[in-house]
N, C-alpha and C. Protein backbone atom coordinates (compact mmCIF):
# COMPACT_ATOMS: atom_id res chain seq x y z
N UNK A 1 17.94 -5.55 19.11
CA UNK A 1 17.29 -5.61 17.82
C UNK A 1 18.08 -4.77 16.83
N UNK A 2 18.55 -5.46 15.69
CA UNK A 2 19.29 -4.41 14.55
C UNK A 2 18.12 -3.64 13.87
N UNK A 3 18.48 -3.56 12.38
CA UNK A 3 17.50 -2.51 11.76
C UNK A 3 18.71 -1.48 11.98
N UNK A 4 18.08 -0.84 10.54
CA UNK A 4 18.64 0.98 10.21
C UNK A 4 18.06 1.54 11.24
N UNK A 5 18.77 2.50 11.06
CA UNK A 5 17.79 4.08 11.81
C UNK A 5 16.57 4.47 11.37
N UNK A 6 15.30 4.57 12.40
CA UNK A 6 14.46 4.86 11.84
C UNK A 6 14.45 6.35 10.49
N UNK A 7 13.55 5.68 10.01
CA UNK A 7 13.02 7.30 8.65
C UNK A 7 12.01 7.84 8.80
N UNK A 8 11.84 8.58 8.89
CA UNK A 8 10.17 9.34 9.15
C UNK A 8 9.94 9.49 7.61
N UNK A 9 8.69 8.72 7.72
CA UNK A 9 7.97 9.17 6.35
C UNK A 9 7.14 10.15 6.08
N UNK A 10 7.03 10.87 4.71
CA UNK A 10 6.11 11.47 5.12
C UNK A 10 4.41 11.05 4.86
N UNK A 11 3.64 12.10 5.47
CA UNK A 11 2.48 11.93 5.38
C UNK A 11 1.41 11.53 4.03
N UNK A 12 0.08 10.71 3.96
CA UNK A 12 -0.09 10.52 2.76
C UNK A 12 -0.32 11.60 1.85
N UNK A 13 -0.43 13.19 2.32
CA UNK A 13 -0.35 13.96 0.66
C UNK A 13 0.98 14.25 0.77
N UNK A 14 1.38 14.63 0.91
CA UNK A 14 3.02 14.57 1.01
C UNK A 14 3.39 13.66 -0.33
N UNK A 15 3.15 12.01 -0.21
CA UNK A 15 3.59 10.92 -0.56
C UNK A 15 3.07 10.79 -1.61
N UNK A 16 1.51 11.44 -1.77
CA UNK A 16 1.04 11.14 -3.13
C UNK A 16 1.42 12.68 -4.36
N UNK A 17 1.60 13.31 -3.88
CA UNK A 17 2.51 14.41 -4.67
C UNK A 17 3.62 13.86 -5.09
N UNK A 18 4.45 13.20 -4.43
CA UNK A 18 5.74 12.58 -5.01
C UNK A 18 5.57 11.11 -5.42
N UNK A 19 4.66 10.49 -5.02
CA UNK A 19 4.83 8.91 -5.78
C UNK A 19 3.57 8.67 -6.56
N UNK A 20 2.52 9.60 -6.72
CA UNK A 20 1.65 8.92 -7.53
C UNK A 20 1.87 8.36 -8.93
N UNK A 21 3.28 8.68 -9.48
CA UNK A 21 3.56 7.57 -10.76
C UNK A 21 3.52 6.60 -10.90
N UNK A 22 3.41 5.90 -9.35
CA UNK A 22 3.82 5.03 -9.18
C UNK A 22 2.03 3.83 -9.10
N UNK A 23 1.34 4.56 -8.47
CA UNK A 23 -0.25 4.10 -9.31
C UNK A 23 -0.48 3.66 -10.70
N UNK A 24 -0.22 4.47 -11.02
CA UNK A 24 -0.18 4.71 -12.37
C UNK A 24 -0.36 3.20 -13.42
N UNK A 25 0.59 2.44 -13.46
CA UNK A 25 0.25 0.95 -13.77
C UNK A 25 -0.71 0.17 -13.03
N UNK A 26 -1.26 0.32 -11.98
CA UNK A 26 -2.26 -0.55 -11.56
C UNK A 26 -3.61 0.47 -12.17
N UNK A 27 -3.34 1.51 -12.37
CA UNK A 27 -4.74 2.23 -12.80
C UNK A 27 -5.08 1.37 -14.60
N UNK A 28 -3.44 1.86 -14.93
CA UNK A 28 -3.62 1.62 -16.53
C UNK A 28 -4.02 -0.23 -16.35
N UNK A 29 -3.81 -1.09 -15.45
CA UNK A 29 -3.83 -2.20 -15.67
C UNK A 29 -5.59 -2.85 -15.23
N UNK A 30 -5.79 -2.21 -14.56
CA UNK A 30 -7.48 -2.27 -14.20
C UNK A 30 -8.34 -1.80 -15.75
N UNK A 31 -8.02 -0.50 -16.45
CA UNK A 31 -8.25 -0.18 -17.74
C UNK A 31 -8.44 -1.12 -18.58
N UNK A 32 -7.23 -2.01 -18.64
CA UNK A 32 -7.05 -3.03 -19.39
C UNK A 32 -7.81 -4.21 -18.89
N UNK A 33 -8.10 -4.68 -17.59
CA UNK A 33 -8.76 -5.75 -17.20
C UNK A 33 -10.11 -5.53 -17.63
N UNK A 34 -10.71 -4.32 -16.77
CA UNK A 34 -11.84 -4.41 -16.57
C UNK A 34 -13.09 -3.49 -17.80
N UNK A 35 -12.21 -2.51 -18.56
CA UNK A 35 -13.19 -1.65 -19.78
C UNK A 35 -12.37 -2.27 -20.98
N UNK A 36 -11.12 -2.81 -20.96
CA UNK A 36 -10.62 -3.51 -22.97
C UNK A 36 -11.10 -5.05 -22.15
N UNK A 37 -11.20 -6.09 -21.42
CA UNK A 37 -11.64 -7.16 -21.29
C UNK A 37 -10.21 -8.04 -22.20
N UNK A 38 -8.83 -7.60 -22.02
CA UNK A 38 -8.12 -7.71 -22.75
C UNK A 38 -7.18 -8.89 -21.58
N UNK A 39 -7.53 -9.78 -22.41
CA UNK A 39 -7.34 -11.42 -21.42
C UNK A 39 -7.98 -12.38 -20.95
N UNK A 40 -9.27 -11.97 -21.11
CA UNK A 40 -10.61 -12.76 -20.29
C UNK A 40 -10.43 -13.82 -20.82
N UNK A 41 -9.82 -14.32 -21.80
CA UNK A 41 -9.52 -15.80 -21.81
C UNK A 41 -8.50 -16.77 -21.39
N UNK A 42 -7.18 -15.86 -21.26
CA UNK A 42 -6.44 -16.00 -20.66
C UNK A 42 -5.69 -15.28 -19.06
N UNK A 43 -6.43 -16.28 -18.03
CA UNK A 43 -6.47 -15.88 -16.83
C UNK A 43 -4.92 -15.51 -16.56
N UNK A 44 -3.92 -16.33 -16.72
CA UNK A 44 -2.39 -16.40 -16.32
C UNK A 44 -1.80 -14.71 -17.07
N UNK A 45 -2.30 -14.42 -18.15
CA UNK A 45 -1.95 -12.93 -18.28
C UNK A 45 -2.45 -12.23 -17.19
N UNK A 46 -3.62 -11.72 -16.65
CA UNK A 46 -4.53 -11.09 -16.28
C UNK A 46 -3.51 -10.93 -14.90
N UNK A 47 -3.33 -12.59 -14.46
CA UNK A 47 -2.91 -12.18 -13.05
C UNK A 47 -1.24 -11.58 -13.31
N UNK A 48 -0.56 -12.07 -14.05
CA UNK A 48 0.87 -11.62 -14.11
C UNK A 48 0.93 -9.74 -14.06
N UNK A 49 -0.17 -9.37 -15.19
CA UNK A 49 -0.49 -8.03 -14.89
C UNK A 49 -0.64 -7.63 -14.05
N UNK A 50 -1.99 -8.16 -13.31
CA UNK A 50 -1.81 -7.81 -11.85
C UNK A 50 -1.05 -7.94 -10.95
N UNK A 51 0.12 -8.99 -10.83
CA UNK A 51 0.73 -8.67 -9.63
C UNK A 51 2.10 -7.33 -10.16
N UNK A 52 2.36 -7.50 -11.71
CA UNK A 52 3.03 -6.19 -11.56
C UNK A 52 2.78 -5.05 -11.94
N UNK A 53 1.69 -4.90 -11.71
CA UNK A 53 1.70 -3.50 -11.56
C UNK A 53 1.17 -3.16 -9.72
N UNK A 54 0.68 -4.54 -9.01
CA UNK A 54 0.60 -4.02 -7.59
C UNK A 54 2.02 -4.29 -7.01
N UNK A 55 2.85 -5.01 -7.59
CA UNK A 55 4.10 -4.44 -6.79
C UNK A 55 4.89 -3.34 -6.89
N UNK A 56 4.17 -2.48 -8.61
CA UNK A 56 4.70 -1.27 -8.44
C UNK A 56 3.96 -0.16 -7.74
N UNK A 57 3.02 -0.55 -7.13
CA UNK A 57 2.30 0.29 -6.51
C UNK A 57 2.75 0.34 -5.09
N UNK A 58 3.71 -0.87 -4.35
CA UNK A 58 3.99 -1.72 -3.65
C UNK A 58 5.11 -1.04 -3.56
N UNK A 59 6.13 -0.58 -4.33
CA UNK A 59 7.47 -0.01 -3.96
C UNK A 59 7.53 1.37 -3.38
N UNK A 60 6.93 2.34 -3.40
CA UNK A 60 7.00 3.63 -3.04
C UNK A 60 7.19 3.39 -1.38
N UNK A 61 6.47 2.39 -0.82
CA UNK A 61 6.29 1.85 0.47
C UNK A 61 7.21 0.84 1.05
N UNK A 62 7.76 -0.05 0.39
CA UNK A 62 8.84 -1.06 0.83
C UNK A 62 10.19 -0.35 0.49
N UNK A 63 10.25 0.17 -0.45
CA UNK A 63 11.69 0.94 -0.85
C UNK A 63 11.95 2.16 -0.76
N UNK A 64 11.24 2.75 -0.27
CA UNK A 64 11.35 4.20 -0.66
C UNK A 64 10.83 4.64 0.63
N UNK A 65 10.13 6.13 0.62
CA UNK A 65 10.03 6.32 2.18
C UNK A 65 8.19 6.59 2.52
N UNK A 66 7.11 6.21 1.34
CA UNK A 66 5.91 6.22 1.54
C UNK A 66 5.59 5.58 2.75
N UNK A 67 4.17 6.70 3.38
CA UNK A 67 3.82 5.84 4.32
C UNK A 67 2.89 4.14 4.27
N UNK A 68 2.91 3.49 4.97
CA UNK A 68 1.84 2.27 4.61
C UNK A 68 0.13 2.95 4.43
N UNK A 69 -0.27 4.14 4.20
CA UNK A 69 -1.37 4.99 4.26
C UNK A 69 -1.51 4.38 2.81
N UNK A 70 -0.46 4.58 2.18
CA UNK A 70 -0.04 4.51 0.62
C UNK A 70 -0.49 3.35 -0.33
N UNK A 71 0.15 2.21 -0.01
CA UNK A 71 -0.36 1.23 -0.47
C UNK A 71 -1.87 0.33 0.27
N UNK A 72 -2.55 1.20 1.18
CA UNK A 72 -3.91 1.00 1.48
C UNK A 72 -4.47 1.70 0.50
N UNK A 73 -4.08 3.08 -0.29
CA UNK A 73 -4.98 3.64 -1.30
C UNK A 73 -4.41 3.07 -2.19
N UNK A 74 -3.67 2.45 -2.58
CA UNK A 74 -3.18 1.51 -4.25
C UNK A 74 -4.82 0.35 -3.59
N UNK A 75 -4.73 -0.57 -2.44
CA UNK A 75 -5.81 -1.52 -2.68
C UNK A 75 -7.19 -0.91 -2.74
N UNK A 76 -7.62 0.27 -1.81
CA UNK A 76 -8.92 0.82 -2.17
C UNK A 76 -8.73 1.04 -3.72
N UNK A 77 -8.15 1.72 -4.43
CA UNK A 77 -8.00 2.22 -5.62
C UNK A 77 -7.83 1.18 -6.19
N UNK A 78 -7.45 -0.46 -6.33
CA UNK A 78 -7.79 -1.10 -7.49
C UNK A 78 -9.02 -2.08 -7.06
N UNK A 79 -9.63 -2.35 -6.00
CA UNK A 79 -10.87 -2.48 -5.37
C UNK A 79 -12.20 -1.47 -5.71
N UNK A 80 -11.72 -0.13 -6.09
CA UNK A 80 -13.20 0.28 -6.61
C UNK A 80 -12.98 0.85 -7.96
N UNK A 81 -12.04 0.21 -8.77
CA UNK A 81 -12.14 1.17 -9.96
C UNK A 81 -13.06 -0.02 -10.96
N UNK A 82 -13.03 -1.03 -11.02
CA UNK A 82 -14.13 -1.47 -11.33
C UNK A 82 -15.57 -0.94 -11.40
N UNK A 83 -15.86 -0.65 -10.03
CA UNK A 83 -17.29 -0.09 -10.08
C UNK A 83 -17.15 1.07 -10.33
N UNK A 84 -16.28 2.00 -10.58
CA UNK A 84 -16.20 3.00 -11.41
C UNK A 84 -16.66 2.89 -12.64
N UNK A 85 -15.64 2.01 -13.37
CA UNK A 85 -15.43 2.21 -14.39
C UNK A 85 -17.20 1.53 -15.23
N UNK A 86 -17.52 0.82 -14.33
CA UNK A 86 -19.52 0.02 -14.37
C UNK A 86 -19.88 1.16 -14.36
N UNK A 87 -20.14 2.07 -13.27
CA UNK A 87 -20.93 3.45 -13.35
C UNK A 87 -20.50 4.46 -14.77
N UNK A 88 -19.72 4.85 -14.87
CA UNK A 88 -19.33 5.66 -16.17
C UNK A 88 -19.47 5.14 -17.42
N UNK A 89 -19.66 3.43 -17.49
CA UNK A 89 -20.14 2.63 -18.27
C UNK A 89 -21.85 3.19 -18.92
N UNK A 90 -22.73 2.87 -17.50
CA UNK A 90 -24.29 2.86 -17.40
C UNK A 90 -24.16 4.28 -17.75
N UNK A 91 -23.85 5.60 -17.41
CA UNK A 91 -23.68 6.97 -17.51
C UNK A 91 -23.54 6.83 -19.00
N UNK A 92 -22.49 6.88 -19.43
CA UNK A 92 -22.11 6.70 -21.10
C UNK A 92 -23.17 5.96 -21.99
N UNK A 93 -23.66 4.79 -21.79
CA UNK A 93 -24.76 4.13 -22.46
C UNK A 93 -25.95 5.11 -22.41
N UNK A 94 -26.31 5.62 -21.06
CA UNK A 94 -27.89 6.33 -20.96
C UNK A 94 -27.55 7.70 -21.90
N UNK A 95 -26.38 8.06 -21.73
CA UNK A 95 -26.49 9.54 -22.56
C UNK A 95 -26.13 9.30 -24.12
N UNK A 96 -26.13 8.29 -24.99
CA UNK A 96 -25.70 7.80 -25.70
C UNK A 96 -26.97 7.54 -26.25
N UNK A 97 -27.86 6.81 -25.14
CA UNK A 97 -29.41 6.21 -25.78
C UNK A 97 -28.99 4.95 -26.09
N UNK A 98 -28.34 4.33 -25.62
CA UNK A 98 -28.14 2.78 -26.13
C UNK A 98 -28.36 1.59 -25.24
C-alpha cells in the first residue's frame, strides 16, 4: 500500500486553537441564511454559499493536519446554529416586549 508517512494530528483543542478561522465562513454563512434570510428566493445562491464555506470548514482536515474530530464540529456547528440563532431570536423579542 503507498501513501505518505503517516502525520499525527493533533487533538481537537489543539486544532481548534489553530484552525478555528477556518469556521468562521460557515458561521458567517448560517448568519446570512438563517437571521438576514438573504436568498430565500433564490435557492442556487443559498446552496453555492453553503457548500463554500463547508469546504472551508472542510480544509483544516483534508489539507492540513486537523483531526476528523474537526469537521464533525463544523457539521454539529452548522446543524444547531439555526436553533440558536430561533432561541436568541424568542429571547430578544420577549425582552423587547414584541
Amino acid at each position: 500500500m503507498g501513501g505518505g508517512p503517516y502525520r499525527a494530528r493533533p487533538r481537537l483543542g489543539p486544532a481548534m486553537r489553530i484552525y478555528w478561522p477556518w469556521l468562521l465562513p460557515l458561521l458567517l454563512t448560517s448568519v446570512v441564511i438563517f437571521v438576514l434570510h438573504a436568498g430565500k428566493d433564490q435557492s442556487h445562491v443559498v446552496k453555492a454559499r453553503f457548500f463554500a464555506s463547508a469546504f472551508a470548514a472542510l480544509v483544516p482536515w483534508v489539507f492540513l493536519s486537523a483531526p476528523y474530530s474537526f469537521w464533525v464540529l463544523a457539521c454539529v456547528l452548522w446543524f444547531f446554529t439555526p436553533f440558536v440563532f430561533a432561541l436568541f431570536s424568542v429571547v430578544f423579542n420577549a425582552v423587547l416586549g414584541r
